[in-house]
PDB file of N, CA and C in Angstrom:
ATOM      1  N   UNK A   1      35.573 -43.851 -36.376  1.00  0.00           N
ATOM      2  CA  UNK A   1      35.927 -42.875 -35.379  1.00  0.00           C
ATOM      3  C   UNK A   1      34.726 -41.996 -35.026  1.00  0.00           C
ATOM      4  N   UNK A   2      34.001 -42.088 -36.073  1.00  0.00           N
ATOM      5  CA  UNK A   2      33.080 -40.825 -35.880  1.00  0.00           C
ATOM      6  C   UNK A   2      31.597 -41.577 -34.898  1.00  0.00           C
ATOM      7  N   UNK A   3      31.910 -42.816 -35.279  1.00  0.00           N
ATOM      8  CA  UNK A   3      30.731 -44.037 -34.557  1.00  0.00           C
ATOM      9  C   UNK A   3      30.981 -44.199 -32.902  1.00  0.00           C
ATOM     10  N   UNK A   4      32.130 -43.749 -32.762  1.00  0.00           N
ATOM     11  CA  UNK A   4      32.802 -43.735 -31.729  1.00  0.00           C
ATOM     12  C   UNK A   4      32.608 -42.547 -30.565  1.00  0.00           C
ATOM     13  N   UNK A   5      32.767 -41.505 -31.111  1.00  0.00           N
ATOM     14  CA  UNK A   5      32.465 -40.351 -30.660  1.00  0.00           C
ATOM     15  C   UNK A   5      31.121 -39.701 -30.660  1.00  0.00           C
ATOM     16  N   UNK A   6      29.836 -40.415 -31.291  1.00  0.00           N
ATOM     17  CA  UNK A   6      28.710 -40.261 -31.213  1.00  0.00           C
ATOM     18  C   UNK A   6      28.000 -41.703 -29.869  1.00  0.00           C
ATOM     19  N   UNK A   7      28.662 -42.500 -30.004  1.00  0.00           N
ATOM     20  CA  UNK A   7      27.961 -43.278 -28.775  1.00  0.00           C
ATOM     21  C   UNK A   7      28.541 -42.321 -27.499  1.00  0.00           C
ATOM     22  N   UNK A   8      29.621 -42.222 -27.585  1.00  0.00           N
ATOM     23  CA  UNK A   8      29.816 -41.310 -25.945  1.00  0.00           C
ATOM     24  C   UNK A   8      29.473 -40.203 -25.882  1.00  0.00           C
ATOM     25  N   UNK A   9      28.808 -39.669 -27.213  1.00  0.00           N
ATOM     26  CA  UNK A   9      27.642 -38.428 -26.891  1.00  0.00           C
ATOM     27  C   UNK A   9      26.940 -39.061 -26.143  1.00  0.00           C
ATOM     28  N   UNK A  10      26.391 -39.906 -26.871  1.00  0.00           N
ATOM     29  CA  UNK A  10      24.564 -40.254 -26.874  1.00  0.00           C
ATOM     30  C   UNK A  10      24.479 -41.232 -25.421  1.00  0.00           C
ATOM     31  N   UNK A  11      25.698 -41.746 -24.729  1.00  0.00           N
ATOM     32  CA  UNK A  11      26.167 -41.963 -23.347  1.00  0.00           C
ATOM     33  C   UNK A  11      26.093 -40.956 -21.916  1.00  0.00           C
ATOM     34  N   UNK A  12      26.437 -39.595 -22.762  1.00  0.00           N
ATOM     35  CA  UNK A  12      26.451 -38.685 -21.779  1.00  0.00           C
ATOM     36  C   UNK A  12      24.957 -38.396 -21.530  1.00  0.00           C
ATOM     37  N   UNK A  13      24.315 -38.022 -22.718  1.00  0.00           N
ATOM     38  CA  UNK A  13      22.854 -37.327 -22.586  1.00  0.00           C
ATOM     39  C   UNK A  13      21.678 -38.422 -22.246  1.00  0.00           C
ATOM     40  N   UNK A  14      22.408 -39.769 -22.450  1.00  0.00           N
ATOM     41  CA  UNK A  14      21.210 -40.755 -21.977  1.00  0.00           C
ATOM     42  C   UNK A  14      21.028 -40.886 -20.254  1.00  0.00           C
ATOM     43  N   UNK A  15      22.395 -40.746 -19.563  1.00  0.00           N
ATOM     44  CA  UNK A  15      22.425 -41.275 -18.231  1.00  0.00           C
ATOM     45  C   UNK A  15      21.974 -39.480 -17.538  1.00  0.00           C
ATOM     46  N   UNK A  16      21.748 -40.126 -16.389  1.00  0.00           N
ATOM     47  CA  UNK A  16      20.987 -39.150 -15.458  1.00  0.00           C
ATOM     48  C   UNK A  16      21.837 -38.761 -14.754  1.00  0.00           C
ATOM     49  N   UNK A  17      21.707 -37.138 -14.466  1.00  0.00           N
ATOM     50  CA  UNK A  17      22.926 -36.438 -14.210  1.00  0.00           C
ATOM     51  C   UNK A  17      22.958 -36.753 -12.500  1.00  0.00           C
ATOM     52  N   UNK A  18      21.903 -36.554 -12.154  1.00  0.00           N
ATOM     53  CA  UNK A  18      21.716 -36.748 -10.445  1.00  0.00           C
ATOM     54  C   UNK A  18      20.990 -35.795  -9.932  1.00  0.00           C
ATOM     55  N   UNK A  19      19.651 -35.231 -10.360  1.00  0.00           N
ATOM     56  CA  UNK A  19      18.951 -34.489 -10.130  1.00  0.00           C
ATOM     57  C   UNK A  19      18.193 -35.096  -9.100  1.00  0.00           C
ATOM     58  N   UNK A  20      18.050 -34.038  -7.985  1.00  0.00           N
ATOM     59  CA  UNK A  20      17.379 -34.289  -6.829  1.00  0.00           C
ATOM     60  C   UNK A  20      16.195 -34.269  -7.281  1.00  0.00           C
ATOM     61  N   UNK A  21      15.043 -35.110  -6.814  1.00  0.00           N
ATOM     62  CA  UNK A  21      13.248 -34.825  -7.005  1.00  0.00           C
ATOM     63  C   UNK A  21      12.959 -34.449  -5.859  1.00  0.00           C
ATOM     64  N   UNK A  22      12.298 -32.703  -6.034  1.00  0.00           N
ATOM     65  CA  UNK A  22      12.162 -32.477  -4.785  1.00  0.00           C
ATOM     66  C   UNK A  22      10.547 -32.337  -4.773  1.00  0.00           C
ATOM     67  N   UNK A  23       9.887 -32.705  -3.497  1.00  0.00           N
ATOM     68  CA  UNK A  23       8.434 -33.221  -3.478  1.00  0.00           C
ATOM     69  C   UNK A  23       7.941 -31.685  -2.888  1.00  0.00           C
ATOM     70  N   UNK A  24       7.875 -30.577  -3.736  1.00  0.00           N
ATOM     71  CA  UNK A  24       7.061 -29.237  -3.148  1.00  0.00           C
ATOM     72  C   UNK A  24       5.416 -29.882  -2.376  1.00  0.00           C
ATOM     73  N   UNK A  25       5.233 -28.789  -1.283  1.00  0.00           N
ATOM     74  CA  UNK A  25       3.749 -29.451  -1.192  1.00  0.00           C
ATOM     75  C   UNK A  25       3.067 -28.188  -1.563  1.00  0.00           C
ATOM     76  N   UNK A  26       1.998 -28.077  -1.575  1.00  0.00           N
ATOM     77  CA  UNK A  26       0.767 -27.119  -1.821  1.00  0.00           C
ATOM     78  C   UNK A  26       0.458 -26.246  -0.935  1.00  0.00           C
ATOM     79  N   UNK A  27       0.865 -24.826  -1.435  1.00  0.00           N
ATOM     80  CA  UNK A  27       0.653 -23.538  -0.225  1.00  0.00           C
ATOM     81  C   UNK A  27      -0.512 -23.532   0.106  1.00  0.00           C
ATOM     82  N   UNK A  28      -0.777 -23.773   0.992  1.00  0.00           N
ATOM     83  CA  UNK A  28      -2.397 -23.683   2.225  1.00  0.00           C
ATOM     84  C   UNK A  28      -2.250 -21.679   1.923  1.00  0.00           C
ATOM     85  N   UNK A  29      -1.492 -20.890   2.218  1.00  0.00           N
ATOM     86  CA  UNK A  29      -1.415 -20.058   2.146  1.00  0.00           C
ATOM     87  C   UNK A  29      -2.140 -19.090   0.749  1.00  0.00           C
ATOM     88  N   UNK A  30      -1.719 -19.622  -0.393  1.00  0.00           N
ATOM     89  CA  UNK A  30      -2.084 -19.298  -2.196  1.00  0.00           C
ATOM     90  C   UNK A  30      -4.057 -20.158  -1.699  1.00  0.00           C
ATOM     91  N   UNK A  31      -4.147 -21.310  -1.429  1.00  0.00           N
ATOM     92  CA  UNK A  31      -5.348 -21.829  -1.462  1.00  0.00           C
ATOM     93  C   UNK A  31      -6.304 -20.789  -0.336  1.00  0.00           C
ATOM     94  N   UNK A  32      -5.989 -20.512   1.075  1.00  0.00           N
ATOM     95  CA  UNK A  32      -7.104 -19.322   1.316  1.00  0.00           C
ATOM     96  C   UNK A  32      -7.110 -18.258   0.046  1.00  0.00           C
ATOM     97  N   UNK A  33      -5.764 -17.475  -0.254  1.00  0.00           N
ATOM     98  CA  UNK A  33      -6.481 -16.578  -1.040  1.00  0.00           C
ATOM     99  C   UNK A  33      -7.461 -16.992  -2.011  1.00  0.00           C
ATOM    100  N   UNK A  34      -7.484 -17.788  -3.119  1.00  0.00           N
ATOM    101  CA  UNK A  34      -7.913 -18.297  -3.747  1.00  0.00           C
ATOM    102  C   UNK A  34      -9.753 -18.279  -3.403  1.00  0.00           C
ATOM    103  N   UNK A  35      -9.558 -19.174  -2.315  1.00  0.00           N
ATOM    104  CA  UNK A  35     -10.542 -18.741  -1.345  1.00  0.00           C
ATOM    105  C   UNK A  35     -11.764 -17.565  -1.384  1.00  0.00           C
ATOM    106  N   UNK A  36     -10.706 -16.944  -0.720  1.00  0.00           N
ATOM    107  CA  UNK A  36     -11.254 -15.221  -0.700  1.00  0.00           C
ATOM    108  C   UNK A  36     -11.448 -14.621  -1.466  1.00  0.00           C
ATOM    109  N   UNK A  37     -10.913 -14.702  -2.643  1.00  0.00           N
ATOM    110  CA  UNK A  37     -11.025 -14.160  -4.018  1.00  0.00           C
ATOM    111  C   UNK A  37     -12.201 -14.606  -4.537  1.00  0.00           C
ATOM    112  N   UNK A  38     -12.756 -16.076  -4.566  1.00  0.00           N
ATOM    113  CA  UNK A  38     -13.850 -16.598  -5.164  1.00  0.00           C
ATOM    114  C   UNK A  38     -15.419 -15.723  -4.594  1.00  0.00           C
ATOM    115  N   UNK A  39     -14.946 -16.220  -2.918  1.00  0.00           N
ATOM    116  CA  UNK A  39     -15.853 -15.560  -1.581  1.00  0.00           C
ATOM    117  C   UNK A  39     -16.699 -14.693  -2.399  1.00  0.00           C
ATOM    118  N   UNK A  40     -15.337 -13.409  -2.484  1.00  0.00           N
ATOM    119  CA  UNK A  40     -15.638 -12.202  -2.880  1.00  0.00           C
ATOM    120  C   UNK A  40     -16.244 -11.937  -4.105  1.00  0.00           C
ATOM    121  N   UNK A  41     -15.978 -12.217  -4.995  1.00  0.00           N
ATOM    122  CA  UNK A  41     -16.417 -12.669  -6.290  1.00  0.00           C
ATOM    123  C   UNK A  41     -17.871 -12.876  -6.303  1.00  0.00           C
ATOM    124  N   UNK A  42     -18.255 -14.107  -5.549  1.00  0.00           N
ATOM    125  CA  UNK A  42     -19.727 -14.635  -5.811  1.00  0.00           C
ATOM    126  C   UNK A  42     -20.695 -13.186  -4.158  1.00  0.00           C
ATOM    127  N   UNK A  43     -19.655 -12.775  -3.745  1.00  0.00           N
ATOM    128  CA  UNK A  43     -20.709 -11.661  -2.683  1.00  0.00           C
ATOM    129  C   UNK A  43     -20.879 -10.562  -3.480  1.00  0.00           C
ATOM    130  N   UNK A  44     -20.026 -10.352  -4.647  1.00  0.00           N
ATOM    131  CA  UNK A  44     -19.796  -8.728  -4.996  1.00  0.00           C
ATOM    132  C   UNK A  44     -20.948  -9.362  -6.456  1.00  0.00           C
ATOM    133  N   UNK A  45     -21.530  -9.922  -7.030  1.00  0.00           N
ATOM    134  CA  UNK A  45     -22.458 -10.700  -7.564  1.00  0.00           C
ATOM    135  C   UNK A  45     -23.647 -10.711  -6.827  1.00  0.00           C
ATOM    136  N   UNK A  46     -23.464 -11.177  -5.640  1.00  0.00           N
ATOM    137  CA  UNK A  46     -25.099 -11.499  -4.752  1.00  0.00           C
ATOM    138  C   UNK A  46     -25.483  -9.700  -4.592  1.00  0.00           C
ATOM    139  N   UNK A  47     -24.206  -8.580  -4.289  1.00  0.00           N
ATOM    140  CA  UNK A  47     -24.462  -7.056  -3.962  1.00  0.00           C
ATOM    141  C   UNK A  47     -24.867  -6.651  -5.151  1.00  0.00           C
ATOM    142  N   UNK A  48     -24.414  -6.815  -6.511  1.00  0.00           N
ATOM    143  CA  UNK A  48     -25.487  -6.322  -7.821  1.00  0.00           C
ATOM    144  C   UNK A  48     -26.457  -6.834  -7.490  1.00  0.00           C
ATOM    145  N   UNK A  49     -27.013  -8.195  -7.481  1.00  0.00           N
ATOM    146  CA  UNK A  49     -28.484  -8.976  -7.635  1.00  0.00           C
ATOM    147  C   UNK A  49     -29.541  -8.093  -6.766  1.00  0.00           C
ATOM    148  N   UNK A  50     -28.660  -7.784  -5.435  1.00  0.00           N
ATOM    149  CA  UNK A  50     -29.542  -7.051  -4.366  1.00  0.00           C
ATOM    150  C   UNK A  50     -30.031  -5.688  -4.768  1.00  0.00           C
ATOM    151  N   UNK A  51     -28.704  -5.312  -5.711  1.00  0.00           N
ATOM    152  CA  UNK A  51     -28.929  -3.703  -5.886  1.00  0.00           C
ATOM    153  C   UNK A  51     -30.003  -3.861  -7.383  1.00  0.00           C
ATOM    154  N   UNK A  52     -29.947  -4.369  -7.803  1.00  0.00           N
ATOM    155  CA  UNK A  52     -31.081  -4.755  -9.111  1.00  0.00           C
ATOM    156  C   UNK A  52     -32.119  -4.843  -8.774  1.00  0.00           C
ATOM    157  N   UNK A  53     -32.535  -5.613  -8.005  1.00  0.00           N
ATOM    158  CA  UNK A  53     -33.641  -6.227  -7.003  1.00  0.00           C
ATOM    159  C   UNK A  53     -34.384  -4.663  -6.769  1.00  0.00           C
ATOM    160  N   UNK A  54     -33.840  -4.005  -5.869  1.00  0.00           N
ATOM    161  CA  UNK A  54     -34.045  -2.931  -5.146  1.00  0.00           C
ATOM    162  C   UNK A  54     -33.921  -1.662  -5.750  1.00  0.00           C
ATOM    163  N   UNK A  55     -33.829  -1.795  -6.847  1.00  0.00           N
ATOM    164  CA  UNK A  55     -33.960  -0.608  -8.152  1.00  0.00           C
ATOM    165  C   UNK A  55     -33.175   0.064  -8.102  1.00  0.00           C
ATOM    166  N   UNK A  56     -31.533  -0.026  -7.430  1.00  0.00           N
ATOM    167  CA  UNK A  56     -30.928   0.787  -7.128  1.00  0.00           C
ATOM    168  C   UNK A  56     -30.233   1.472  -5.687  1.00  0.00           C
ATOM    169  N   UNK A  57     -31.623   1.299  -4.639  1.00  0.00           N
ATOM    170  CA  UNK A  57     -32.245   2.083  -3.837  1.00  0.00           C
ATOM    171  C   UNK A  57     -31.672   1.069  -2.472  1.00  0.00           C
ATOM    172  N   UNK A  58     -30.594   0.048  -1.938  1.00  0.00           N
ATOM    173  CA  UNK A  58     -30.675  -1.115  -1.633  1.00  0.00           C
ATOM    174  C   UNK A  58     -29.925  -0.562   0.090  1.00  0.00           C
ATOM    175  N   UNK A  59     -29.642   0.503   0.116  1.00  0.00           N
ATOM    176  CA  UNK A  59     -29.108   1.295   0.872  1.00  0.00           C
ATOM    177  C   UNK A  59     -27.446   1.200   1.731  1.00  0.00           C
ATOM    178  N   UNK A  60     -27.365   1.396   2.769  1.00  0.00           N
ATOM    179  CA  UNK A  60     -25.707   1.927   2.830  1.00  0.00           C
ATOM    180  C   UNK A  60     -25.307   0.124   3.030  1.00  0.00           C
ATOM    181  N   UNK A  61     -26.057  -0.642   3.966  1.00  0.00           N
ATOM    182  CA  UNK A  61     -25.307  -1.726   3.985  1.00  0.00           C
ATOM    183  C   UNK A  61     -25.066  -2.394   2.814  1.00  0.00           C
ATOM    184  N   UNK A  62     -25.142  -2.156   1.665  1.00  0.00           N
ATOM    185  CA  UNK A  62     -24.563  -3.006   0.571  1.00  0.00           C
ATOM    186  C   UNK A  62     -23.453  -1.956  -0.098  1.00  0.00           C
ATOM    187  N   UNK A  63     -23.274  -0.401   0.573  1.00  0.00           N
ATOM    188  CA  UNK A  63     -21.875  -0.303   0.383  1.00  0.00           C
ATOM    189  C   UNK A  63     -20.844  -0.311   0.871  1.00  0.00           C
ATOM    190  N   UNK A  64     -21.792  -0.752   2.314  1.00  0.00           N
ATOM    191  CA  UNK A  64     -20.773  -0.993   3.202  1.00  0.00           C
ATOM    192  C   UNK A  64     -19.811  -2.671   3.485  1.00  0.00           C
ATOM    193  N   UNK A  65     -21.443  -3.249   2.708  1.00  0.00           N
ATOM    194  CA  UNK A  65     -19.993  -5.076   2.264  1.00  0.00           C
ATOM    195  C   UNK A  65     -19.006  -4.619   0.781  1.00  0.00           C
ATOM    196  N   UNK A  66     -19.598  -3.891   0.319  1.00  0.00           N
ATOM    197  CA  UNK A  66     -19.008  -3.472  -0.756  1.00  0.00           C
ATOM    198  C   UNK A  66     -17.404  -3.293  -0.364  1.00  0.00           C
ATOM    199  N   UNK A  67     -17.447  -2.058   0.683  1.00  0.00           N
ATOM    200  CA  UNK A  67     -15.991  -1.678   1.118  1.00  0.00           C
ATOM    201  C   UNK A  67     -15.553  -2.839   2.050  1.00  0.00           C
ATOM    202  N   UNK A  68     -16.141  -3.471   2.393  1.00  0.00           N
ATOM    203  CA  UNK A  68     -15.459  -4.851   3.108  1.00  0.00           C
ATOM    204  C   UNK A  68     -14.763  -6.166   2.077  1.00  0.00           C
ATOM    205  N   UNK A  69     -15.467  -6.012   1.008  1.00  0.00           N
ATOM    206  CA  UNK A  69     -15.032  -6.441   0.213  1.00  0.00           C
ATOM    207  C   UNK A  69     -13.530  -5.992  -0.229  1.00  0.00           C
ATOM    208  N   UNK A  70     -13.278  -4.688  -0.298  1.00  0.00           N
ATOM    209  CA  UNK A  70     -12.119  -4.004  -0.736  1.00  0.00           C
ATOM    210  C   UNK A  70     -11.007  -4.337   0.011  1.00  0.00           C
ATOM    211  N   UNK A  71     -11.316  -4.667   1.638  1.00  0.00           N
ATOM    212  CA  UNK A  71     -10.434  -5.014   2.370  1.00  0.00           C
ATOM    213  C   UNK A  71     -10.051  -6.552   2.230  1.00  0.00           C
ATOM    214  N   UNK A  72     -11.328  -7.698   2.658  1.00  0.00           N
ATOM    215  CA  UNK A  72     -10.685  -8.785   1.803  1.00  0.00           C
ATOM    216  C   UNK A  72      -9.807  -9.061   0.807  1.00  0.00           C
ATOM    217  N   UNK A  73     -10.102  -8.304  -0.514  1.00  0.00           N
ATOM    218  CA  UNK A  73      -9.246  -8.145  -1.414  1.00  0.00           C
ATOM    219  C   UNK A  73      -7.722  -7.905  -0.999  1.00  0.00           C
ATOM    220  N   UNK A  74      -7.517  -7.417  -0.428  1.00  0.00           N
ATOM    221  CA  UNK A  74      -6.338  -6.947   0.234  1.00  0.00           C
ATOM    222  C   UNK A  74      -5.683  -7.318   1.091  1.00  0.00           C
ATOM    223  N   UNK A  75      -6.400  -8.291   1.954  1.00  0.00           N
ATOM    224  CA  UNK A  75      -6.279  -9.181   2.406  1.00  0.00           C
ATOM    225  C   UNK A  75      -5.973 -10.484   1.807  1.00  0.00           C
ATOM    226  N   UNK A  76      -6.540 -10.966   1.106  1.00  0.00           N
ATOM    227  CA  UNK A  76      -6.213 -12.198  -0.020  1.00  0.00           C
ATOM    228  C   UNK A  76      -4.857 -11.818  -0.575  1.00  0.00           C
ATOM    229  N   UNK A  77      -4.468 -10.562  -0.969  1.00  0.00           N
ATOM    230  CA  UNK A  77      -3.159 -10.430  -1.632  1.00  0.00           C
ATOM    231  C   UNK A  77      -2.123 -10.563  -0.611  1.00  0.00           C
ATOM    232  N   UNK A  78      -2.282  -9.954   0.536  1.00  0.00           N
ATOM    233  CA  UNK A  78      -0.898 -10.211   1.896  1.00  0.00           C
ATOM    234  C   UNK A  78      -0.795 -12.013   1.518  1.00  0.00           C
ATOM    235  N   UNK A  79      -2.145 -12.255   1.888  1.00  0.00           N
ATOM    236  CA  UNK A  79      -1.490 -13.914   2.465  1.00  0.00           C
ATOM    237  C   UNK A  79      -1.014 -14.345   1.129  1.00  0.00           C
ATOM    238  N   UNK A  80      -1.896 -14.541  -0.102  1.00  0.00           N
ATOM    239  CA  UNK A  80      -1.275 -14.844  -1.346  1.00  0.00           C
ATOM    240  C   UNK A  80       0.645 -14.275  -1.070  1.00  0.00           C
ATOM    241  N   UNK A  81       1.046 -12.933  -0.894  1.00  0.00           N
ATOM    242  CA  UNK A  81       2.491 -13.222  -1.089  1.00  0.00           C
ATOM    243  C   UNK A  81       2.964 -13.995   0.279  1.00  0.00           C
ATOM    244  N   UNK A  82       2.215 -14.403   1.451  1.00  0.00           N
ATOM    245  CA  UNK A  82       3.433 -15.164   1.993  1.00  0.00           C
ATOM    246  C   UNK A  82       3.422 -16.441   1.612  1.00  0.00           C
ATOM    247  N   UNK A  83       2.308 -16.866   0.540  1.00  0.00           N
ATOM    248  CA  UNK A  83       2.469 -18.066   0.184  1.00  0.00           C
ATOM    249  C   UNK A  83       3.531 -18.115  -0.585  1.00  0.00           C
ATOM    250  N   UNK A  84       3.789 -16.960  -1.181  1.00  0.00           N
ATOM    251  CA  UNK A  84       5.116 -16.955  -2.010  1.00  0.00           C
ATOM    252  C   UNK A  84       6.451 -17.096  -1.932  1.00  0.00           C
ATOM    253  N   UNK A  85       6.182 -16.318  -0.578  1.00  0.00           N
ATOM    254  CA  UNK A  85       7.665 -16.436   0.153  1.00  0.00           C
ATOM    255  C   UNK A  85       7.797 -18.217   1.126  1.00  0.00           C
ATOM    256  N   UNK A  86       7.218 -18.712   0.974  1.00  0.00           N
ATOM    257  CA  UNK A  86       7.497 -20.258   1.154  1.00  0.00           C
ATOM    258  C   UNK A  86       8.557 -20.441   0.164  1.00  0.00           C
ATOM    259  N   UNK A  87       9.359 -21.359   0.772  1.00  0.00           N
ATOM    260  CA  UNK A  87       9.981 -21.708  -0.255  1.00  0.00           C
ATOM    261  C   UNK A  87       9.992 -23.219  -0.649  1.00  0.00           C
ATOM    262  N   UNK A  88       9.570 -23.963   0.218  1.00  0.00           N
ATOM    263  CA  UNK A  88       8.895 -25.277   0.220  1.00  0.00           C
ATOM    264  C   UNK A  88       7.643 -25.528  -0.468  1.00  0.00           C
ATOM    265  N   UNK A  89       6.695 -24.191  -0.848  1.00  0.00           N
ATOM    266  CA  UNK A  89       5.425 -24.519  -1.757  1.00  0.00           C
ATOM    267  C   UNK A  89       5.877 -24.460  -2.723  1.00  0.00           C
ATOM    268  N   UNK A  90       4.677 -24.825  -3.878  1.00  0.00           N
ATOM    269  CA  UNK A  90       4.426 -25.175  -5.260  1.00  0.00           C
ATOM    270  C   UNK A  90       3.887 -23.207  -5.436  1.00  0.00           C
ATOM    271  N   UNK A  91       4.249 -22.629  -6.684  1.00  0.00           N
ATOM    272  CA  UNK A  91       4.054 -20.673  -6.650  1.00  0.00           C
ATOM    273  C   UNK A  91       2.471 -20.636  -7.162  1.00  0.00           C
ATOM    274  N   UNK A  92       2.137 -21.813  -7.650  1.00  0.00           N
ATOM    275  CA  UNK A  92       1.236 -22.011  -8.663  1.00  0.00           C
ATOM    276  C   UNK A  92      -0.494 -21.710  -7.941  1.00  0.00           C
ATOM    277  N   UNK A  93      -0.438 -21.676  -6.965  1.00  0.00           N
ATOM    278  CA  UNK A  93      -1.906 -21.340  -5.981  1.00  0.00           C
ATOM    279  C   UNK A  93      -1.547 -19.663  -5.811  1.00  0.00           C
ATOM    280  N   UNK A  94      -0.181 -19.405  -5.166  1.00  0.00           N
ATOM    281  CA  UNK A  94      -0.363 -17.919  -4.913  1.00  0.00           C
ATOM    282  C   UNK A  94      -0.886 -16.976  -5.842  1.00  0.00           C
ATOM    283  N   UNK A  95       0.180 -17.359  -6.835  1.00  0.00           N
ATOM    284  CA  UNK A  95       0.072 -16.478  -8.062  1.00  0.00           C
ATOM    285  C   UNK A  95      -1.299 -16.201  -8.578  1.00  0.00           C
ATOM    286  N   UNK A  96      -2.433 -17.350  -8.751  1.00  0.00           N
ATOM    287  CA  UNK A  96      -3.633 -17.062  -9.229  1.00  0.00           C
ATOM    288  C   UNK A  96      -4.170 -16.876  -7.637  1.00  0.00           C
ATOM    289  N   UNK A  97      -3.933 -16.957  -6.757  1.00  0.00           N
ATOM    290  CA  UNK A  97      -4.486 -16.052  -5.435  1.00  0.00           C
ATOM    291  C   UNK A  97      -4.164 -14.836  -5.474  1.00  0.00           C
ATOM    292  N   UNK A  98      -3.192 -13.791  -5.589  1.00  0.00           N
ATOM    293  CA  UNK A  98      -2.528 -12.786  -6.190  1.00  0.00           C
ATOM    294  C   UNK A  98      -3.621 -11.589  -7.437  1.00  0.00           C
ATOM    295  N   UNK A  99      -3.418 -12.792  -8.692  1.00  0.00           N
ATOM    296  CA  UNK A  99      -3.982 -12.167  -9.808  1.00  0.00           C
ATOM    297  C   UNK A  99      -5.603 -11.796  -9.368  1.00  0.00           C
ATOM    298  N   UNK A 100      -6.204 -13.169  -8.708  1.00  0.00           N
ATOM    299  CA  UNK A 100      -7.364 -12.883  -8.434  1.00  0.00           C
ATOM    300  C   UNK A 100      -7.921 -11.910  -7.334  1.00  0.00           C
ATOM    301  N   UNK A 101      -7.179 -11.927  -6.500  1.00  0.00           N
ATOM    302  CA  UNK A 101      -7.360 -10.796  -5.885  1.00  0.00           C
ATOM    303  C   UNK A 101      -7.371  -9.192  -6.685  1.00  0.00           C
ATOM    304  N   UNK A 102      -5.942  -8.866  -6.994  1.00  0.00           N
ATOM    305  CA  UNK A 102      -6.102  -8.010  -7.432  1.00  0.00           C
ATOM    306  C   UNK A 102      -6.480  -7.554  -8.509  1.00  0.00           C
ATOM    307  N   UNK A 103      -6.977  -8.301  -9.524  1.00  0.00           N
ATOM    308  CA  UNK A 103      -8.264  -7.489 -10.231  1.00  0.00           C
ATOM    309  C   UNK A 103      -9.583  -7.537  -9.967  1.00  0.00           C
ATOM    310  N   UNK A 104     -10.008  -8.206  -8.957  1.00  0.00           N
ATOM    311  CA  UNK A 104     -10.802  -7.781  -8.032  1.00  0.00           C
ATOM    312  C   UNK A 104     -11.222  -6.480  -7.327  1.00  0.00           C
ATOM    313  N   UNK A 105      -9.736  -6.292  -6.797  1.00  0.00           N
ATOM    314  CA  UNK A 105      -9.770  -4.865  -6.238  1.00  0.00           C
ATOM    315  C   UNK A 105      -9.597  -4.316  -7.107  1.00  0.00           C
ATOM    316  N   UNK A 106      -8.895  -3.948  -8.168  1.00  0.00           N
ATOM    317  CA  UNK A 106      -9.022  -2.864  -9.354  1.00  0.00           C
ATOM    318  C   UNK A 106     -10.446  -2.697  -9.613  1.00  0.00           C
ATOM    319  N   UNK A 107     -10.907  -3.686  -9.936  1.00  0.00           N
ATOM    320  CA  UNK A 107     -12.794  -3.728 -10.104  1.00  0.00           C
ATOM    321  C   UNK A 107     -13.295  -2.761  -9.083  1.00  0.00           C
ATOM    322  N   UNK A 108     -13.305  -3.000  -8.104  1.00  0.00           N
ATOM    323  CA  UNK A 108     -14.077  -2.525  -6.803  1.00  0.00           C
ATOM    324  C   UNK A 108     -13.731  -0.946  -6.602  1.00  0.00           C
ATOM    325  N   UNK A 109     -12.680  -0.643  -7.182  1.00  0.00           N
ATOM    326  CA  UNK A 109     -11.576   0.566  -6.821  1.00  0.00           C
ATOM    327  C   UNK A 109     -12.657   1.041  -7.975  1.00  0.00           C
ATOM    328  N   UNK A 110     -12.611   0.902  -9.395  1.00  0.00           N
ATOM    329  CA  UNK A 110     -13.178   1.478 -10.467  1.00  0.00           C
ATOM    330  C   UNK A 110     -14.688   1.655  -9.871  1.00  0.00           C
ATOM    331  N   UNK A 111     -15.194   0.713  -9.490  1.00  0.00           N
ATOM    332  CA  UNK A 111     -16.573   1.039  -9.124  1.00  0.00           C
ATOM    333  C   UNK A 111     -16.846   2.537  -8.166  1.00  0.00           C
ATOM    334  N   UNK A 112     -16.003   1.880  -7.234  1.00  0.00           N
ATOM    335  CA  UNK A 112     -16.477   3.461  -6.514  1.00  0.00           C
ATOM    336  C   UNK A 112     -16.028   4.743  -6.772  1.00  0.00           C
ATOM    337  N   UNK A 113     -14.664   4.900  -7.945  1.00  0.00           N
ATOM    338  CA  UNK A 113     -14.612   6.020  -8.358  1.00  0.00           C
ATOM    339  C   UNK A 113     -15.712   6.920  -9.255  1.00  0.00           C
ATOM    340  N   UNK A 114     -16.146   5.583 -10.359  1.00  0.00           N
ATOM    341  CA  UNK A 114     -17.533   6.073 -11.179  1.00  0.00           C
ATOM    342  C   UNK A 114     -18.894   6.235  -9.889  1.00  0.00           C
ATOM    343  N   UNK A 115     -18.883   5.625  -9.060  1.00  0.00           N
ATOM    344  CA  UNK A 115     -19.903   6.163  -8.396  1.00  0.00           C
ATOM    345  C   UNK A 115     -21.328   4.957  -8.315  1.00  0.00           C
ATOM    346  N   UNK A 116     -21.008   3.950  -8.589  1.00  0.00           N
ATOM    347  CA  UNK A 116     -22.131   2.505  -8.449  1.00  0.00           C
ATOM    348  C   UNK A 116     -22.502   2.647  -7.472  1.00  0.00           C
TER     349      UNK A 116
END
C-alpha cells in the first residue's frame, strides 16, 4: 500500500505542471544606462588624470564636465527605471544600470560637497 501511494507521489512531481516558457528579451533601455554609467565612469577618471596633470590648477571646464556628469548620472537612472517598468524585459540590465548610476552620483555629490 505504501508502494502504492509513493509512485503516485513520485507521478505527480515527475510530470510537468504546464508552465508557460516565456522568452523575456533584453531591455535596450537597462543597456544605455549601463552605457552611461561606464561613459561616465571612464570621463570622471580622464577629469582626475587632467586635474593631476595640471597640478590641480585644470580650470572651470573640468568642473563644468564634472557637473555634466552629475546630470548624466541622473539621467542613466530615469531611463534605467523605464527599463524597469517593461514588463516584457529581463530586470537584470536595469538594476545594475540603476546601481551604477547611482553610486556614481553619490560619488560626484560627495566630491563637490568636500570641495575637489
Amino acid at each position: 500500500m505504501k508502494k502504492s501511494a509513493s509512485k503516485e507521489r513520485a507521478g505527480v512531481h515527475n510530470r510537468k505542471v504546464g508552465y508557460m516558457d516565456i522568452d523575456k528579451h533584453d531591455s535596450v533601455s537597462g543597456l544605455v544606462s549601463i552605457i552611461i554609467g561606464i561613459a561616465a565612469v571612464v570621463l570622471l577618471l580622464g577629469l582626475f588624470l587632467l586635474s593631476y596633470i595640471q597640478h590641480g590648477k585644470a580650470g572651470i571646464w573640468i568642473g563644468l564636465l564634472g557637473i555634466l556628469l552629475v546630470f548624466a548620472t541622473v539621467a542613466g537612472v530615469v531611463i534605467a527605471i523605464f527599463g524597469l517598468s517593461d514588463t516584457e524585459a529581463k530586470k537584470g540590465k536595469p538594476v545594475l544600470g540603476i546601481i551604477l548610476n547611482a553610486v556614481l552620483f553619490s560619488v560626484l555629490v560627495v566630491l563637490y560637497i568636500i570641495g575637489f
